[in-house]
N, C-alpha and C. Protein backbone atom coordinates (compact mmCIF):
# COMPACT_ATOMS: atom_id res chain seq x y z
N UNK A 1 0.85 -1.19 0.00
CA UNK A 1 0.00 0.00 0.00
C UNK A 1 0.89 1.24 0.00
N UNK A 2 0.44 2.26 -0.65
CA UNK A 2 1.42 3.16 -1.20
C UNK A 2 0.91 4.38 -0.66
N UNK A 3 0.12 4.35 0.18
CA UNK A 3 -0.60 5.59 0.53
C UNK A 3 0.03 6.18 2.23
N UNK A 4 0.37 7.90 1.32
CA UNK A 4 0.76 8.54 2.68
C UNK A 4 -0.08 9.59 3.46
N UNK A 5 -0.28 9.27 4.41
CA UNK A 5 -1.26 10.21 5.09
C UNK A 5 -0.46 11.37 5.44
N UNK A 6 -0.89 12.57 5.79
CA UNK A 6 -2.65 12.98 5.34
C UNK A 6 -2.47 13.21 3.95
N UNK A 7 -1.54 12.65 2.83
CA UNK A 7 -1.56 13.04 1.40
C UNK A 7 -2.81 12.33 0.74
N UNK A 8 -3.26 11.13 1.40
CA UNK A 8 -4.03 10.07 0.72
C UNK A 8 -5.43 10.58 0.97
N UNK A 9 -5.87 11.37 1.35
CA UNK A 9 -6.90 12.25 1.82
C UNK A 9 -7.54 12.37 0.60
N UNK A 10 -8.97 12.64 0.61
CA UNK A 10 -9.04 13.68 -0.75
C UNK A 10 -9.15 14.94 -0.74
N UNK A 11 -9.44 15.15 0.81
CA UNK A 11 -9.20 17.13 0.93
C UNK A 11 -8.59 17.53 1.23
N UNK A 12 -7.03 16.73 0.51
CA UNK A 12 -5.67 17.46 0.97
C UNK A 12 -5.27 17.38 -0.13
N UNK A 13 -4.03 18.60 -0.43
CA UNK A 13 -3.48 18.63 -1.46
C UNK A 13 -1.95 18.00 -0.72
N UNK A 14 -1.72 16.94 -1.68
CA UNK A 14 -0.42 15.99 -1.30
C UNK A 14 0.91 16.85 -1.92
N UNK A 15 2.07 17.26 -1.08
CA UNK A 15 3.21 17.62 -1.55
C UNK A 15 4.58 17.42 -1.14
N UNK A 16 5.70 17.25 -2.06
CA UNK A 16 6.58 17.03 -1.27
C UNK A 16 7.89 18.04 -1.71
N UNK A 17 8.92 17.75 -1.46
CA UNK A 17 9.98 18.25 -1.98
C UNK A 17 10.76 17.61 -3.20
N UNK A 18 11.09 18.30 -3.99
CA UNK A 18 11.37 17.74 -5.69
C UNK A 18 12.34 18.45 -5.89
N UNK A 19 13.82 17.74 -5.22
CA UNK A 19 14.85 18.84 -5.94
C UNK A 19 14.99 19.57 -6.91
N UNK A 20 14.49 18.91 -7.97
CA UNK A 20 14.31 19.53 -9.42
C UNK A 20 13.47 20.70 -9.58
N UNK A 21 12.99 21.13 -8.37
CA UNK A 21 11.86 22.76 -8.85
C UNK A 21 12.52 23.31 -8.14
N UNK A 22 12.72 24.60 -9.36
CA UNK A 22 12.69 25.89 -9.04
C UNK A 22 11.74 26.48 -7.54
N UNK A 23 11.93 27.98 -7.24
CA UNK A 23 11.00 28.49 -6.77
C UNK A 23 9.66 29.08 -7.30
N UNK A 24 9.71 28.82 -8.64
CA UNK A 24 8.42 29.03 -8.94
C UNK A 24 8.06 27.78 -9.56
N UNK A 25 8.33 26.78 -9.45
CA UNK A 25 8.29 25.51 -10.45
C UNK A 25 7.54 24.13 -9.18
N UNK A 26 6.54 23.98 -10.11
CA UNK A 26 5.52 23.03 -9.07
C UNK A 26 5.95 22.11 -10.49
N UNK A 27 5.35 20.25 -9.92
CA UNK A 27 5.66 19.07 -10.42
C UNK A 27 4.28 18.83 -10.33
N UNK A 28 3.61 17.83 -11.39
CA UNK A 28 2.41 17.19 -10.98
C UNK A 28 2.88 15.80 -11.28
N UNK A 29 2.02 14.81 -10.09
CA UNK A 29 2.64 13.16 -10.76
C UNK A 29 1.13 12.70 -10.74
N UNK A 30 0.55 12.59 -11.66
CA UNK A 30 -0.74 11.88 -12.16
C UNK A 30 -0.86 10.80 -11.51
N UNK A 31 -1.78 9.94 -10.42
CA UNK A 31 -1.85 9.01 -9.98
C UNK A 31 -1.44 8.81 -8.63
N UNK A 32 -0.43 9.78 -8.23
CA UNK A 32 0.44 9.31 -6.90
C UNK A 32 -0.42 10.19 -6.12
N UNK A 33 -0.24 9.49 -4.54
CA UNK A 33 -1.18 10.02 -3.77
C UNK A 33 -0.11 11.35 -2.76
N UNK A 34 0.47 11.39 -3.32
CA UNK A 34 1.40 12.61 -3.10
C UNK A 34 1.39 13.89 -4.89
N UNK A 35 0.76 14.40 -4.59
CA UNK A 35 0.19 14.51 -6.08
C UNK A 35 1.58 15.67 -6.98
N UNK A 36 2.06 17.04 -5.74
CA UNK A 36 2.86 17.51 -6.52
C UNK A 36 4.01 18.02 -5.74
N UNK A 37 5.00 18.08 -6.56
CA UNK A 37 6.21 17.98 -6.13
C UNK A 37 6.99 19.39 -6.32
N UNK A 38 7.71 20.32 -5.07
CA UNK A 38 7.70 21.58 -5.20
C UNK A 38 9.36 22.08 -4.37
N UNK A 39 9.71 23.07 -4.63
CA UNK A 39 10.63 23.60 -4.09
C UNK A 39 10.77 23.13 -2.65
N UNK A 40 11.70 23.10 -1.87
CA UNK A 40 11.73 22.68 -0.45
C UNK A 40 12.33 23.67 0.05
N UNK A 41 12.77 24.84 0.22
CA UNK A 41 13.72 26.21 0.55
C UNK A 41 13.04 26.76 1.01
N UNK A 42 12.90 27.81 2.02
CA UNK A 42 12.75 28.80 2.40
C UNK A 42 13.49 29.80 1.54
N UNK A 43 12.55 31.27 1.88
CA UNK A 43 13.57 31.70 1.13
C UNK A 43 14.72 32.67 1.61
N UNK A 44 15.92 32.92 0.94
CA UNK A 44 17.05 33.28 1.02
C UNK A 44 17.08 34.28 2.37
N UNK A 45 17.61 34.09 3.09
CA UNK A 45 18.22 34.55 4.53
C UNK A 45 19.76 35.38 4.53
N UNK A 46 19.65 36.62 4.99
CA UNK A 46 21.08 37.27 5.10
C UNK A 46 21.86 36.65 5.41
N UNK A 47 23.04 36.80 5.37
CA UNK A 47 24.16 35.76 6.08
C UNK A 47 23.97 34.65 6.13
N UNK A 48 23.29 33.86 5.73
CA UNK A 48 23.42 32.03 5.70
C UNK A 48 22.89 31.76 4.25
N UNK A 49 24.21 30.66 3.59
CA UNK A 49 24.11 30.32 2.51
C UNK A 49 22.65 29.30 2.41
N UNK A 50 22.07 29.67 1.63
CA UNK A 50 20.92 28.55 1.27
C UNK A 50 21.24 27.32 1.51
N UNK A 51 22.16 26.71 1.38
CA UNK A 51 22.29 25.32 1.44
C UNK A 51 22.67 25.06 2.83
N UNK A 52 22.83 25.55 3.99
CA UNK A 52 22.62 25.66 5.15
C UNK A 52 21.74 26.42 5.97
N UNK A 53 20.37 26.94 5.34
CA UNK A 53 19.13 26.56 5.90
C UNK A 53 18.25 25.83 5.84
N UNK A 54 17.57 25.52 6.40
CA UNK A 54 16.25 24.59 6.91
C UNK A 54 16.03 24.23 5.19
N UNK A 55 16.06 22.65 5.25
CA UNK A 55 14.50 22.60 4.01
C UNK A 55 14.13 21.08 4.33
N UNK A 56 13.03 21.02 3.10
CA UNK A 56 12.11 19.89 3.34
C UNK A 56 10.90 19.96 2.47
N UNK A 57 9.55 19.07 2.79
CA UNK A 57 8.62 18.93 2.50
C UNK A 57 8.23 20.57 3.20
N UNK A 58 7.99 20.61 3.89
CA UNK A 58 6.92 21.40 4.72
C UNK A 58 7.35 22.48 4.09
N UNK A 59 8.23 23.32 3.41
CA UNK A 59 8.47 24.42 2.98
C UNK A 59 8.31 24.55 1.45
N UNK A 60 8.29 23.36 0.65
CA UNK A 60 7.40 22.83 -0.34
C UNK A 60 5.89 22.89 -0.30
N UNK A 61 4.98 22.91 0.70
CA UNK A 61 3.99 22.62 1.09
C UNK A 61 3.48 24.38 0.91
N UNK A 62 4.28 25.23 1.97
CA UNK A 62 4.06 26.37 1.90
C UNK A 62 4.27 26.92 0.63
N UNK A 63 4.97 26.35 -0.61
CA UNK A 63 5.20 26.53 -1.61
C UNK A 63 3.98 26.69 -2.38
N UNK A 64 3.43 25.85 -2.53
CA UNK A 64 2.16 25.08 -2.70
C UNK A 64 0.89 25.78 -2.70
N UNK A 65 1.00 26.49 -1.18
CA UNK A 65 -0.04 27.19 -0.77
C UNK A 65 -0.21 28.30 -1.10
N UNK A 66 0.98 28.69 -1.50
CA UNK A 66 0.90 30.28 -1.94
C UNK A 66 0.30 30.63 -3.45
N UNK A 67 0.78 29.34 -4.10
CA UNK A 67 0.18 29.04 -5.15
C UNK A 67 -1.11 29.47 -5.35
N UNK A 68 -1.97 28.20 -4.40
CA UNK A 68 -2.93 28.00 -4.46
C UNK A 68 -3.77 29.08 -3.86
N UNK A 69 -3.46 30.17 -2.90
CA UNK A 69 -3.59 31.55 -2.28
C UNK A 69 -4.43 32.45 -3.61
N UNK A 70 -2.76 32.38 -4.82
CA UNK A 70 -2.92 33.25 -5.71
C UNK A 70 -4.14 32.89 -6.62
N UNK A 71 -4.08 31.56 -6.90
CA UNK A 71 -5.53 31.10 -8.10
C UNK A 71 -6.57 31.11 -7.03
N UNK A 72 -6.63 31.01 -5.56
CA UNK A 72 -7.98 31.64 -5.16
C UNK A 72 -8.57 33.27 -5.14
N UNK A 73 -7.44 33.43 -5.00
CA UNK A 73 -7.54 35.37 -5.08
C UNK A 73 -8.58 35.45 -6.41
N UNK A 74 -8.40 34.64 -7.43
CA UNK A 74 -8.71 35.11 -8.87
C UNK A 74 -10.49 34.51 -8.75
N UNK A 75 -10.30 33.28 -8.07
CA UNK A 75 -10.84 32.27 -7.97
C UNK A 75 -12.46 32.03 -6.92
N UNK A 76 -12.58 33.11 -5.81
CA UNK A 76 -12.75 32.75 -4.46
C UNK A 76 -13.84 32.05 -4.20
N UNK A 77 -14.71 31.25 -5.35
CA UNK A 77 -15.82 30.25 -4.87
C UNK A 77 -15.45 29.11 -5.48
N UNK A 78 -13.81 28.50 -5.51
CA UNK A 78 -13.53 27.06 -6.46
C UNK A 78 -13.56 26.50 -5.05
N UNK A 79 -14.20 25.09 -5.44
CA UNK A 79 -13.87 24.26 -4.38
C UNK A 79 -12.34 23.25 -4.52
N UNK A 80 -12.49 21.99 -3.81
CA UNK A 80 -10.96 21.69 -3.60
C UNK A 80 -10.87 21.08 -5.15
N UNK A 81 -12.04 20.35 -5.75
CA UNK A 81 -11.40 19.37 -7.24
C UNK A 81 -11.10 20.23 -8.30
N UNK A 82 -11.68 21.80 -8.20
CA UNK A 82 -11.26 23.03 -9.26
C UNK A 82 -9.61 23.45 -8.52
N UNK A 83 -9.51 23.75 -7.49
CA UNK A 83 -8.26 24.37 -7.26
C UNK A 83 -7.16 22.86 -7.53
N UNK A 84 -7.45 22.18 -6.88
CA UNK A 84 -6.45 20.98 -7.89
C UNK A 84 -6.52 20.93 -9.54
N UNK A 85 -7.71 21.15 -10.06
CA UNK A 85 -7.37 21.40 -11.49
C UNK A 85 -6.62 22.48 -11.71
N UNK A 86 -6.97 23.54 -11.29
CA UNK A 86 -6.35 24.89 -11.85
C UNK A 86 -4.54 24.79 -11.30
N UNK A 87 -4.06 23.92 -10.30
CA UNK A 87 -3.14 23.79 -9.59
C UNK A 87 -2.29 22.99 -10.73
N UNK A 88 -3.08 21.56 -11.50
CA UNK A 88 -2.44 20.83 -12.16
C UNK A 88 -2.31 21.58 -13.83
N UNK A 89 -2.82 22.34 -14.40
CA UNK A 89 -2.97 23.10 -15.31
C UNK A 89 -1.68 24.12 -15.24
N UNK A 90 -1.29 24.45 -13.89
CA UNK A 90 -0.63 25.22 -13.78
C UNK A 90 1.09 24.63 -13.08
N UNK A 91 1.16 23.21 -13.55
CA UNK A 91 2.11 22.17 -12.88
C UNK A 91 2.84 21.88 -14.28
N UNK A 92 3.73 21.67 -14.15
CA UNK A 92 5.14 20.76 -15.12
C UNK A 92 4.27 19.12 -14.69
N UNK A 93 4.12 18.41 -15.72
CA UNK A 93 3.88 16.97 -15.63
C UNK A 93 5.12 16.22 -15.41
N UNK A 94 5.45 15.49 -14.53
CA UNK A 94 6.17 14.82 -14.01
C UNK A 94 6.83 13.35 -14.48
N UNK A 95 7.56 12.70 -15.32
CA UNK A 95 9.25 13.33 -15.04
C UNK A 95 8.89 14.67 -16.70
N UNK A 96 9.66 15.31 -16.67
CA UNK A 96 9.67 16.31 -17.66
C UNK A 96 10.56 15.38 -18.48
């Protein structure tokens, strides 16, 4: 069984960290219950090189959200299966 909670949800949007994205660069993987794959960085901090701050999923996640912030701004009566469309519309399909 391949399913990660709370990604396996259906009123969650599943994300992780995808070395391969940019900071503006979201992944979609069709099928996986981790659905898209996103920057893991915080962003850039005075005096500490990026590669010695914090990263991970969870800063991918916030990645994610901000996203999804902006297509609600445009958006503000989509429910969750429109903002995952408009999310995957707006995703690199996964592997590129």
């Amino acid at each position: 069984n391949d399913n990660l909670f709370p990604s396996a949800f259906e009123n969650v949007i599943g994300v992780y960290r995808n070395h391969e994205c940019g900071e503006n660069t979201i992944f979609y993987h069709p099928g996986s219950s981790v659905e898209f794959g996103a920057y893991g960085s915080p962003r850039p901090l005075p005096g500490l090189p990026q590669k010695l701050n914090f990263s991970g999923s969870s800063f991918a996640a916030a990645h994610v959200t901000g996203k999804v912030a902006q297509l609600l701004k445009n958006n503000p009566d989509a429910n969750m299966l429109q903002v995952k469309d408009m999310l995957i519309k707006n995703s690199l399909q996964y592997p590129v």
